[in-house]
C-alpha atoms as a PDB file:
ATOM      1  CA  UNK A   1     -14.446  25.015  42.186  1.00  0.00           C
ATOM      2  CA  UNK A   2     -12.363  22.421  40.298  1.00  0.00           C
ATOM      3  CA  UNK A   3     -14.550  19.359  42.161  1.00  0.00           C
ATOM      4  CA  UNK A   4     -17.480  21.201  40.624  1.00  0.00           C
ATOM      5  CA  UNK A   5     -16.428  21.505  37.497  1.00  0.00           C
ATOM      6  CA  UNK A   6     -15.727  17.929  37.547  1.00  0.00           C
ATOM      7  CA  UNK A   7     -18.911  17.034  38.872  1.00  0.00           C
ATOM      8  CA  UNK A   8     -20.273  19.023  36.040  1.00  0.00           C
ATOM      9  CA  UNK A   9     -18.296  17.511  33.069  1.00  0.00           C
ATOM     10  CA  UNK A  10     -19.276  13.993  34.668  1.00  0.00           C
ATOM     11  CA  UNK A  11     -23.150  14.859  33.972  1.00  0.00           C
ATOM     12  CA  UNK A  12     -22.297  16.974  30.170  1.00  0.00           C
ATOM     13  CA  UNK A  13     -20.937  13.259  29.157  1.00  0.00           C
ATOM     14  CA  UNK A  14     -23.344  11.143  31.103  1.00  0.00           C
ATOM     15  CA  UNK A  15     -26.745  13.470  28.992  1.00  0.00           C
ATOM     16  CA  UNK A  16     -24.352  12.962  25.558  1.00  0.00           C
ATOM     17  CA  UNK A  17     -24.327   9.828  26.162  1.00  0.00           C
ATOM     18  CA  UNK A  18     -28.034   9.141  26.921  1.00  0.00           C
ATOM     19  CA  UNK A  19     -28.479  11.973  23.790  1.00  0.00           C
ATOM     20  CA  UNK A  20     -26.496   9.327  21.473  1.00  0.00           C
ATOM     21  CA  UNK A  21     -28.219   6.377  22.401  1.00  0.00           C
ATOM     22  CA  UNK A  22     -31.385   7.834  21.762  1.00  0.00           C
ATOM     23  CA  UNK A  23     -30.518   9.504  18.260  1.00  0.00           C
ATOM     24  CA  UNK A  24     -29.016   5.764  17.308  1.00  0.00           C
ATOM     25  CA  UNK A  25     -32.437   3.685  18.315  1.00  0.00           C
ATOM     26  CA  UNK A  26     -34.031   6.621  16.691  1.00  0.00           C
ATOM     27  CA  UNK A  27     -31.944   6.472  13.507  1.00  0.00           C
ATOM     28  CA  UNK A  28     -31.995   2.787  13.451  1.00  0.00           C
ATOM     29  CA  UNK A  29     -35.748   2.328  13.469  1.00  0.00           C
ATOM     30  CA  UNK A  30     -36.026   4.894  10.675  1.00  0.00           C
ATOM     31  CA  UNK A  31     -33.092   2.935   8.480  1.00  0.00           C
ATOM     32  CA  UNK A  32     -34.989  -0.234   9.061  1.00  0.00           C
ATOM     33  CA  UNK A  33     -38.377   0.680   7.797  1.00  0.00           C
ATOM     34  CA  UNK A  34     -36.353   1.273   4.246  1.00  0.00           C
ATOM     35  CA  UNK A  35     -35.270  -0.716   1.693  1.00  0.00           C
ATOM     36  CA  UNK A  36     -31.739  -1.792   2.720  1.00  0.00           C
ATOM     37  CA  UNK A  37     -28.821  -2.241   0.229  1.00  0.00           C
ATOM     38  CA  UNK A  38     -28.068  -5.597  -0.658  1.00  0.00           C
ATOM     39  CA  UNK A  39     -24.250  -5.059  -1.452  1.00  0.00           C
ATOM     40  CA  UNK A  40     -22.131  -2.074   0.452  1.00  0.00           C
ATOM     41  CA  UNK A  41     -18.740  -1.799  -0.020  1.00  0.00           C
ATOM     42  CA  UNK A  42     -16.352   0.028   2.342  1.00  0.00           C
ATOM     43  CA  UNK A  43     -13.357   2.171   1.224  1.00  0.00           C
ATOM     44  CA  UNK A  44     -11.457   1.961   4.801  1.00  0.00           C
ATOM     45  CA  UNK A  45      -9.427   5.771   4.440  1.00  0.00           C
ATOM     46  CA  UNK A  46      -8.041   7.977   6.845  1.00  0.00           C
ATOM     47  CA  UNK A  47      -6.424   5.181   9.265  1.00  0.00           C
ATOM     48  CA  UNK A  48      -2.937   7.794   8.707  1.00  0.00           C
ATOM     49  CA  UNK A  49      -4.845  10.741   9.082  1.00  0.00           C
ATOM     50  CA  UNK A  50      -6.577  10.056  12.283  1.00  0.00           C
ATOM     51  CA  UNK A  51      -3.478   8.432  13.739  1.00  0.00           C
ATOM     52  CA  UNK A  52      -1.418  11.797  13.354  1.00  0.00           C
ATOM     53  CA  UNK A  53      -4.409  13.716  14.952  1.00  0.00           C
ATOM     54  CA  UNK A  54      -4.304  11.444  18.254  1.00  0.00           C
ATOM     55  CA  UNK A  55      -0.725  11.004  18.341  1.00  0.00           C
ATOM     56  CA  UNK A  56      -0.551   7.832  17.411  1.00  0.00           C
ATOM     57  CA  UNK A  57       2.082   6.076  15.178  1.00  0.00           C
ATOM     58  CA  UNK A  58       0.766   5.061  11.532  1.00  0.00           C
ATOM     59  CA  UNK A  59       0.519   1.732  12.431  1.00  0.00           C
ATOM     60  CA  UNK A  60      -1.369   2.112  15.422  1.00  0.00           C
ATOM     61  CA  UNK A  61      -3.659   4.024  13.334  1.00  0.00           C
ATOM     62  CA  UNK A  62      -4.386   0.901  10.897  1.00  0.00           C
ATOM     63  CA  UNK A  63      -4.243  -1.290  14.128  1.00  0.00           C
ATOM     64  CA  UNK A  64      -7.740   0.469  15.552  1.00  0.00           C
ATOM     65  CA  UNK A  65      -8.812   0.544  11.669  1.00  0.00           C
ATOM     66  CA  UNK A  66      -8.544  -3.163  11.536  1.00  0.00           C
ATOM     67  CA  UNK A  67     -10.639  -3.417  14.824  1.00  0.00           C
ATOM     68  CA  UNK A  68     -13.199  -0.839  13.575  1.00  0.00           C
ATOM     69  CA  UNK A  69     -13.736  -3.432  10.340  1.00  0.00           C
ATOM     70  CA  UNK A  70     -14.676  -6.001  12.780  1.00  0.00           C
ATOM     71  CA  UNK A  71     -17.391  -3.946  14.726  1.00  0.00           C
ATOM     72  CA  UNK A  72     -18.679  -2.653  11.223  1.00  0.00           C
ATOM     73  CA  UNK A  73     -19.294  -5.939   9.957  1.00  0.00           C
ATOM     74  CA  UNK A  74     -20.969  -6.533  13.068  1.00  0.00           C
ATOM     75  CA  UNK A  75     -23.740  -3.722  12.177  1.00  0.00           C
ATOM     76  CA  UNK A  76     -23.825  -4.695   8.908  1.00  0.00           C
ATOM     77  CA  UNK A  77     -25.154  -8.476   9.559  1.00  0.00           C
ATOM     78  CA  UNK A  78     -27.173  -7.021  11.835  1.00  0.00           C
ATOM     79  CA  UNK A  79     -28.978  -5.048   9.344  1.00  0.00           C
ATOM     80  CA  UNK A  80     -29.708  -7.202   7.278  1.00  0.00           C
ATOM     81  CA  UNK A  81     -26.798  -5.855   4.493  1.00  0.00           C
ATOM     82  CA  UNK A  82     -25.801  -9.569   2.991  1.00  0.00           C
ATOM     83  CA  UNK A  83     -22.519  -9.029   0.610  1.00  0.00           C
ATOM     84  CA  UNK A  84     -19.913  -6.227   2.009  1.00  0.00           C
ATOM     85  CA  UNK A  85     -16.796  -5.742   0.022  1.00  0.00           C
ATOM     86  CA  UNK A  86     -13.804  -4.281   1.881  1.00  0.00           C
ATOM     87  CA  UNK A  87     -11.416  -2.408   0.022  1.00  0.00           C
ATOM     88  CA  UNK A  88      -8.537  -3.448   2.555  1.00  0.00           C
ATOM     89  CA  UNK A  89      -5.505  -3.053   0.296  1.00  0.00           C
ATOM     90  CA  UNK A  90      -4.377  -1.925  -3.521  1.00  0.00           C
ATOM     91  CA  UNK A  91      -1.666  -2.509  -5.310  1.00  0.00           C
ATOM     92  CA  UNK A  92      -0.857   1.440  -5.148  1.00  0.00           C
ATOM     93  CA  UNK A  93      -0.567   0.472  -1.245  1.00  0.00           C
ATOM     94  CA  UNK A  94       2.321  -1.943  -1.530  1.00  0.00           C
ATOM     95  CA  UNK A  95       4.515   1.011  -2.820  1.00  0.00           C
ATOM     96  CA  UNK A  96       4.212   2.396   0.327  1.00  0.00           C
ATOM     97  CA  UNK A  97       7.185   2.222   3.318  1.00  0.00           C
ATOM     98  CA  UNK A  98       8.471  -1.327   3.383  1.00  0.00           C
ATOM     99  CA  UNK A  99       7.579  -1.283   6.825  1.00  0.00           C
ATOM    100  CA  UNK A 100       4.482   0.305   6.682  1.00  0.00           C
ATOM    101  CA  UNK A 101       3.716  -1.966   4.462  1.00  0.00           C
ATOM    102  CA  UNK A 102       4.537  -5.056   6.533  1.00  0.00           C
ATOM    103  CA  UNK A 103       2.674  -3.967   9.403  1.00  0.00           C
ATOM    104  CA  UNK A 104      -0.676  -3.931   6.891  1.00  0.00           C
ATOM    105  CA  UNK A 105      -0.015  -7.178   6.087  1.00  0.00           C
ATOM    106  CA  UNK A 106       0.728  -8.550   9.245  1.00  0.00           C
ATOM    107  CA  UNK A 107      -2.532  -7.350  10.312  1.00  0.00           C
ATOM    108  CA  UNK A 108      -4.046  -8.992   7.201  1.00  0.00           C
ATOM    109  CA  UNK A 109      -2.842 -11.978   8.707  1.00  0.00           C
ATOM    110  CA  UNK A 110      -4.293 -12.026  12.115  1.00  0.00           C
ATOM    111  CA  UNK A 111      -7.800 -10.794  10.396  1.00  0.00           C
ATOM    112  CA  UNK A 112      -7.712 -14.294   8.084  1.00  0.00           C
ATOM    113  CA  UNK A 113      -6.469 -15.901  11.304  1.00  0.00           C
ATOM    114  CA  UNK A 114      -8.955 -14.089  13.477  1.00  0.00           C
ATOM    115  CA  UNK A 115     -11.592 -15.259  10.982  1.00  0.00           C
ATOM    116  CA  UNK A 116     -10.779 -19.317  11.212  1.00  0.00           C
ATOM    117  CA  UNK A 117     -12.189 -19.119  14.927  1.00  0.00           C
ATOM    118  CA  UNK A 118     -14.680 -16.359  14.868  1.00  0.00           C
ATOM    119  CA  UNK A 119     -18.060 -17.080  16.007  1.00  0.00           C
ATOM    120  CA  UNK A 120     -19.686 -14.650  14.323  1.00  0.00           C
ATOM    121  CA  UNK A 121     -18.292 -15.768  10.993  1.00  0.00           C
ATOM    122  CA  UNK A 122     -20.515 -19.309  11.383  1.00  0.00           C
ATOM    123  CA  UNK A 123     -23.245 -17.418  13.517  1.00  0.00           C
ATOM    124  CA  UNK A 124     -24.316 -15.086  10.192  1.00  0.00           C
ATOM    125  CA  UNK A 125     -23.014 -17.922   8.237  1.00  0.00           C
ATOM    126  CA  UNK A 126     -20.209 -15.865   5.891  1.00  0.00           C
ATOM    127  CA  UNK A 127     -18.674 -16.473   3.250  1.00  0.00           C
ATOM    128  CA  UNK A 128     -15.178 -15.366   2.538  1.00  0.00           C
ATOM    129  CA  UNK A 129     -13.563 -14.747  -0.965  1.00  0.00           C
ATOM    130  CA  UNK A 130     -10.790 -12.707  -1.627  1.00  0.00           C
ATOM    131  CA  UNK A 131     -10.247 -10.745  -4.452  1.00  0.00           C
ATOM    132  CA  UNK A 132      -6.789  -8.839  -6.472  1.00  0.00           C
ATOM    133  CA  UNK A 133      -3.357 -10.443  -7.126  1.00  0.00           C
ATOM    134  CA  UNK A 134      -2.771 -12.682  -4.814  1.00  0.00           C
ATOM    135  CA  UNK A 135       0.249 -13.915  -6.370  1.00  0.00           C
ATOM    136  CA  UNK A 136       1.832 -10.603  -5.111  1.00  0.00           C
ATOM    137  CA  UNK A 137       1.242 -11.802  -1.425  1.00  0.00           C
ATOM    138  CA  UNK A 138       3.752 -13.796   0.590  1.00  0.00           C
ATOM    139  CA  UNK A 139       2.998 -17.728   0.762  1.00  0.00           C
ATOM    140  CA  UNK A 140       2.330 -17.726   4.382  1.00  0.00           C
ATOM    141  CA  UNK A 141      -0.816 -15.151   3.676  1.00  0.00           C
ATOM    142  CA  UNK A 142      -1.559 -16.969   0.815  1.00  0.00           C
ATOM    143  CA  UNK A 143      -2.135 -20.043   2.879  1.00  0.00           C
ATOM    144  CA  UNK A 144      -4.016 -18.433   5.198  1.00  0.00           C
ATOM    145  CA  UNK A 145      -6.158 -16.878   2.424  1.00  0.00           C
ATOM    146  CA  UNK A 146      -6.826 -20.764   1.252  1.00  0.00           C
ATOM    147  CA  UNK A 147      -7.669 -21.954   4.544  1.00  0.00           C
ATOM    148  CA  UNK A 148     -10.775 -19.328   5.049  1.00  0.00           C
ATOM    149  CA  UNK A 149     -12.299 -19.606   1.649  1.00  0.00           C
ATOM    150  CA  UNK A 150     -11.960 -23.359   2.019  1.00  0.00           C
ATOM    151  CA  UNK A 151     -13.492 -22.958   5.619  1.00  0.00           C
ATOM    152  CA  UNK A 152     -16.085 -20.974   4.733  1.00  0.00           C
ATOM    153  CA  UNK A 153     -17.113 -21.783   1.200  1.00  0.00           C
ATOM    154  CA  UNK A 154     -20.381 -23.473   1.802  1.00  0.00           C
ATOM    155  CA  UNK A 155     -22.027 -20.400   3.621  1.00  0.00           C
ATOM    156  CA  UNK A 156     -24.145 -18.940   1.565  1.00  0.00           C
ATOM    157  CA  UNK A 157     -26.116 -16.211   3.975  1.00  0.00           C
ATOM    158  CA  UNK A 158     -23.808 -13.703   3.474  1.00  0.00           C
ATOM    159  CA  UNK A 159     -20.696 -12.707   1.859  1.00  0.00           C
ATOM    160  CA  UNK A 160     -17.344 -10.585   2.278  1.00  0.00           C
ATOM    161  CA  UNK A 161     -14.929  -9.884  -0.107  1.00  0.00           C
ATOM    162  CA  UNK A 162     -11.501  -8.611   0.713  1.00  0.00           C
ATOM    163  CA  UNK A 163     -10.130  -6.829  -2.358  1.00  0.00           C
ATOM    164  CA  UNK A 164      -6.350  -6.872  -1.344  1.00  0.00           C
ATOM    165  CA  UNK A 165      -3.539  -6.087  -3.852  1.00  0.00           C
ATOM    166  CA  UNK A 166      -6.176  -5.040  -5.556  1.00  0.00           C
ATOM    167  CA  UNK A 167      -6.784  -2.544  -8.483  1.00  0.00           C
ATOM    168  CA  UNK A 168      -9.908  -2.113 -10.565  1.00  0.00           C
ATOM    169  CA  UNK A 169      -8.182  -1.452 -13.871  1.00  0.00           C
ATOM    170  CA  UNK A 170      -5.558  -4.183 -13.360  1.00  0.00           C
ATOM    171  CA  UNK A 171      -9.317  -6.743 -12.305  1.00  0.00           C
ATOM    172  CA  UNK A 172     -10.727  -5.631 -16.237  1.00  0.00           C
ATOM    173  CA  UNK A 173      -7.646  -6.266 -17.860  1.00  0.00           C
ATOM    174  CA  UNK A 174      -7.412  -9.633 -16.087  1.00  0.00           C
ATOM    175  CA  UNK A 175     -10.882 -10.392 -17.131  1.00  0.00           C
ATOM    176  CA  UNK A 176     -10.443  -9.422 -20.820  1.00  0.00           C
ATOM    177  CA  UNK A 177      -7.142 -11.979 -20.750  1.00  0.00           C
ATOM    178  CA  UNK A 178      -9.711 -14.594 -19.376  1.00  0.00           C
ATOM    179  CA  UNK A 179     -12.048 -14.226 -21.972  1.00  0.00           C
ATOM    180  CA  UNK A 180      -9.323 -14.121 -24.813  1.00  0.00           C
ATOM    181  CA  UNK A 181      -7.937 -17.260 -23.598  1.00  0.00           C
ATOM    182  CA  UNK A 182     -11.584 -18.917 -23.467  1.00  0.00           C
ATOM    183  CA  UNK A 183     -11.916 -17.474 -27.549  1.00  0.00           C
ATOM    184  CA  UNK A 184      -9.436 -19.381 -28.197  1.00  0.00           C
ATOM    185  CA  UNK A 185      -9.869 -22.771 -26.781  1.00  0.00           C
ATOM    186  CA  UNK A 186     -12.888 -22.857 -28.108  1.00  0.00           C
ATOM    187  CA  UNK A 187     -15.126 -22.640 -24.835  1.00  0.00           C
ATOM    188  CA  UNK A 188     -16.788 -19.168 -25.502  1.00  0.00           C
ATOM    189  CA  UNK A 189     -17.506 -17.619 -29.060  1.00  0.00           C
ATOM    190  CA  UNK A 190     -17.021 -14.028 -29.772  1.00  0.00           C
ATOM    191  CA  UNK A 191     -21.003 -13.213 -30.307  1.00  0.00           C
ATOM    192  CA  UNK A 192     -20.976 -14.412 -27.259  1.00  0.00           C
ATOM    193  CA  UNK A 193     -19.502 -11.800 -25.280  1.00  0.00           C
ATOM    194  CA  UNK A 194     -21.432  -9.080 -24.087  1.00  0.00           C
ATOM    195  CA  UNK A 195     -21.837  -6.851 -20.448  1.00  0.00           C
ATOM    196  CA  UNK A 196     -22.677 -10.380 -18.114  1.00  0.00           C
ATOM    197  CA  UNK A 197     -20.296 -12.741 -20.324  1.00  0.00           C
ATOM    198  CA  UNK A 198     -17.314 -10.262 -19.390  1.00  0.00           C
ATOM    199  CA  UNK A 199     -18.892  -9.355 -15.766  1.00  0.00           C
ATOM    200  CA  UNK A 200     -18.283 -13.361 -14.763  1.00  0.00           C
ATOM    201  CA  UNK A 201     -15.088 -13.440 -15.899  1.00  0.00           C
ATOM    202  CA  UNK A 202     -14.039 -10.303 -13.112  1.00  0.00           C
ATOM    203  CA  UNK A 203     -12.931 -11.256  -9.584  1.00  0.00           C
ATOM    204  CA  UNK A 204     -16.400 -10.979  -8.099  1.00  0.00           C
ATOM    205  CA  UNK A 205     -17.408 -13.636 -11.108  1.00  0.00           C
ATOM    206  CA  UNK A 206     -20.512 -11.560 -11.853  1.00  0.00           C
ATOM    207  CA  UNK A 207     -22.308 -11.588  -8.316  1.00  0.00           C
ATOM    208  CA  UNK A 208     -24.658  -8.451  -7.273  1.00  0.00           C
ATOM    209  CA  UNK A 209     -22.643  -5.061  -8.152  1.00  0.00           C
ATOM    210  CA  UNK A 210     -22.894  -2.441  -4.767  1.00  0.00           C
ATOM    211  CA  UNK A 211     -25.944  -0.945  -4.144  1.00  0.00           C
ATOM    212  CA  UNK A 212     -23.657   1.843  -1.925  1.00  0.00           C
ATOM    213  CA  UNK A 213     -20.050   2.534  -1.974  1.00  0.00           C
ATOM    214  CA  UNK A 214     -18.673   4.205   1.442  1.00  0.00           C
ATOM    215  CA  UNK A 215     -15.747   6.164   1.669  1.00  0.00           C
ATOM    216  CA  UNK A 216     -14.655   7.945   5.302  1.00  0.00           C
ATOM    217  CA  UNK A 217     -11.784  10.522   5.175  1.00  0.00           C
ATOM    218  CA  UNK A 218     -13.186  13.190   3.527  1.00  0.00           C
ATOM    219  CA  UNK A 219     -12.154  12.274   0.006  1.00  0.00           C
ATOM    220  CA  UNK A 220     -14.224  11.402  -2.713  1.00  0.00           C
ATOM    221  CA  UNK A 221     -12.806   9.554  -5.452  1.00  0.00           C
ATOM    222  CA  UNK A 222     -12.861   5.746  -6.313  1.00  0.00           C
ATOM    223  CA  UNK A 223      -9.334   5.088  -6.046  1.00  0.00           C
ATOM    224  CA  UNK A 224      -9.186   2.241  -8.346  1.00  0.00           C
ATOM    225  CA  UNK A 225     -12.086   0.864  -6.286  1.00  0.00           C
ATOM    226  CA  UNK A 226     -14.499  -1.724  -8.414  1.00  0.00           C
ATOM    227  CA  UNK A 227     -14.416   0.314 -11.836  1.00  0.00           C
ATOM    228  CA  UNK A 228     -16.990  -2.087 -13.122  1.00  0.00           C
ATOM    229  CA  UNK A 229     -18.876  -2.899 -10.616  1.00  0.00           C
ATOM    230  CA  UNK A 230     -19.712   0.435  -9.591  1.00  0.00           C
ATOM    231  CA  UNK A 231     -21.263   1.940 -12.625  1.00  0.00           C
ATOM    232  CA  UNK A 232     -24.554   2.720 -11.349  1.00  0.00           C
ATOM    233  CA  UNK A 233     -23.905   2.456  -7.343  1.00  0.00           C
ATOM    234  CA  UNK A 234     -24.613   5.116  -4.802  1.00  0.00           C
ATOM    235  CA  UNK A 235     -21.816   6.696  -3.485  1.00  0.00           C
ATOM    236  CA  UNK A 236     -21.293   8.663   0.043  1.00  0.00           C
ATOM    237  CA  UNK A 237     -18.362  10.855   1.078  1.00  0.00           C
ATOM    238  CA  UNK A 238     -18.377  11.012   4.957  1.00  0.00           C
ATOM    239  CA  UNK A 239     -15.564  13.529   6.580  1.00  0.00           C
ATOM    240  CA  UNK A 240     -15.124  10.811   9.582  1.00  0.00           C
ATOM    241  CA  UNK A 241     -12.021   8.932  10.246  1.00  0.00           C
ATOM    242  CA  UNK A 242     -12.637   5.245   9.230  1.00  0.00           C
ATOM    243  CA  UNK A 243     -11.067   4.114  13.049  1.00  0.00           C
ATOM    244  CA  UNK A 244     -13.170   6.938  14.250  1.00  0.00           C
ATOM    245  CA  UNK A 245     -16.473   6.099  12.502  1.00  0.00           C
ATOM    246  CA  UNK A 246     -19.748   5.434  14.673  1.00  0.00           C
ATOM    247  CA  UNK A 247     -22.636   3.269  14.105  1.00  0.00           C
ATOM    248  CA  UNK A 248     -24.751   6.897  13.482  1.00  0.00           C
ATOM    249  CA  UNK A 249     -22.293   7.207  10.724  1.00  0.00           C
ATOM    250  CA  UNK A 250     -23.103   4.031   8.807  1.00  0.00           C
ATOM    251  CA  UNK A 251     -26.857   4.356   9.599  1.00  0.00           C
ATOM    252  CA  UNK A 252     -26.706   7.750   8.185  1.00  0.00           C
ATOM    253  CA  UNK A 253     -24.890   6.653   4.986  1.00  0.00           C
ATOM    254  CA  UNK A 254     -27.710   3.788   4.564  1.00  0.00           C
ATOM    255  CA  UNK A 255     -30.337   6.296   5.097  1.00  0.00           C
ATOM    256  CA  UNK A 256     -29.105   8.739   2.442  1.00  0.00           C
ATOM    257  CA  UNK A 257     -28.783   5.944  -0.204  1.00  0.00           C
ATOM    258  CA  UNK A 258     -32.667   5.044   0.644  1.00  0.00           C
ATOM    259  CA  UNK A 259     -33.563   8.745   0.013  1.00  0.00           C
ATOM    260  CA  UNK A 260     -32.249   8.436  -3.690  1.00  0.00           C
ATOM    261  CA  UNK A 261     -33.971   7.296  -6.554  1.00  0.00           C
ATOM    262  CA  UNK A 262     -32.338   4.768  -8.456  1.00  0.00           C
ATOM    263  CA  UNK A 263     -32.819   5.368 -11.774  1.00  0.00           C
ATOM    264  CA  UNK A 264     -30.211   3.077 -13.743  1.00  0.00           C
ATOM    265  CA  UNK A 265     -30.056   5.622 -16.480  1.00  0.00           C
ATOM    266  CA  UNK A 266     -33.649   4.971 -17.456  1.00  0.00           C
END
């Protein structure tokens, strides 16, 4: 009876899986006949959450987060999606557990390590840039941060930014110090200033705001997330774990955002 069983379960997984594959190709082809957002940016939540539901340690959990990013980025350059911006950490974040907080940026490390040999990074030809307070980061990171800009700075294909020690009201009132400094030396006039003028003077120096922001975890709120950036993006709440997020997921997320109408207030 309990062989049977087995044998049973064994064929239940092996039909899910042929059921999955199927829905994904059939998913896929749909997404791909749409248009398909130029800018996406991920809000990685839930690494905790989905840590404590596996029995995992916290750090584990941000562990198979950081490994999920990878794959992610993966499907997006295969879809053609050309500028992602990762919300990897704010400055709320470094408040958290000293070690907790050590382990996130020890894995921030390897990534920016990770990224100086990566094949796929000169395969979809990627450009790095790295956006928040970097002067809150340890020199070592800093460093690191340095040598994958500098690495990758002539790629112009696509584009990643890593918004870490980050915070969207601390980026505008960096930008509005950057522009009163400019007033007065002379290089920009006050008649000058207007929604572009003070959009190149924020971390993402006035490149393509998100089509789509993504947040996993069930909660829907910005956090601090790209405050100007995002005024007229599409957002999408998914209940899903970011470690435990499938490629279904993101495809269904990209499909939602070409069943809107984007209006820009008009």
């Amino acid at each position: 009876m309990a062989s049977l069983r087995a044998f049973m379960e064994t064929i239940r997984g092996r039909v899910m899986k042929y059921v999955y594959r199927y829905y994904e190709r059939k998913l896929l082809a749909e997404v791909k006949r749409g248009r398909m957002p130029e800018h996406v940016g991920l809000i990685l939540d839930g690494n905790r959450r989905w840590a404590m539901e596996v029995g995992l340690t916290s750090e584990k959990g941000h562990e198979y987060g950081f490994e999920k990013l990878k794959e992610v980025l993966n499907w997006c350059w295969e879809l053609g999606i050309h500028v992602v911006t990762i919300y990897a950490l704010s400055t709320e974040n470094l408040q958290r557990d000293k070690r907790e907080v050590e382990n996130l940026l020890r894995l921030a490390k390897k990534g920016f390590s990770e990224v100086l040999n990566s094949p796929e990074i000169h395969r979809y030809r990627v450009r790095v840039k790295v956006i928040g307070r970097l002067d809150l980061l340890d020199e070592d990171l800093r460093e690191l941060i340095m040598q994958v800009e500098k690495l990758t700075e002539k790629y112009n294909d696509n584009k990643i930014y890593v918004a870490i020690a980050y915070g969207g009201r601390m980026e505008i009132v960096d930008a509005t110090k950057r522009i009163i400094r400019s007033v007065l030396s002379g290089e920009l006039r006050v008649e000058e200033i207007d929604e572009n003028t003070f959009s190149k003077y924020l971390y993402t120096n006035g490149d393509k705001d998100p089509d789509l922001i993504i947040r996993t975890s069930g909660e829907e709120r910005l956090s601090g997330f790209l405050l100007w950036q995002s005024a007229y993006s599409e957002f999408y709440f998914m209940d899903v774990y970011w470690p435990a997020l499938r490629k279904i997921d993101l495809l269904r997320a990209i499909r939602t955002y070409q069943r809107r109408n984007r209006r820009f207030g008009k």
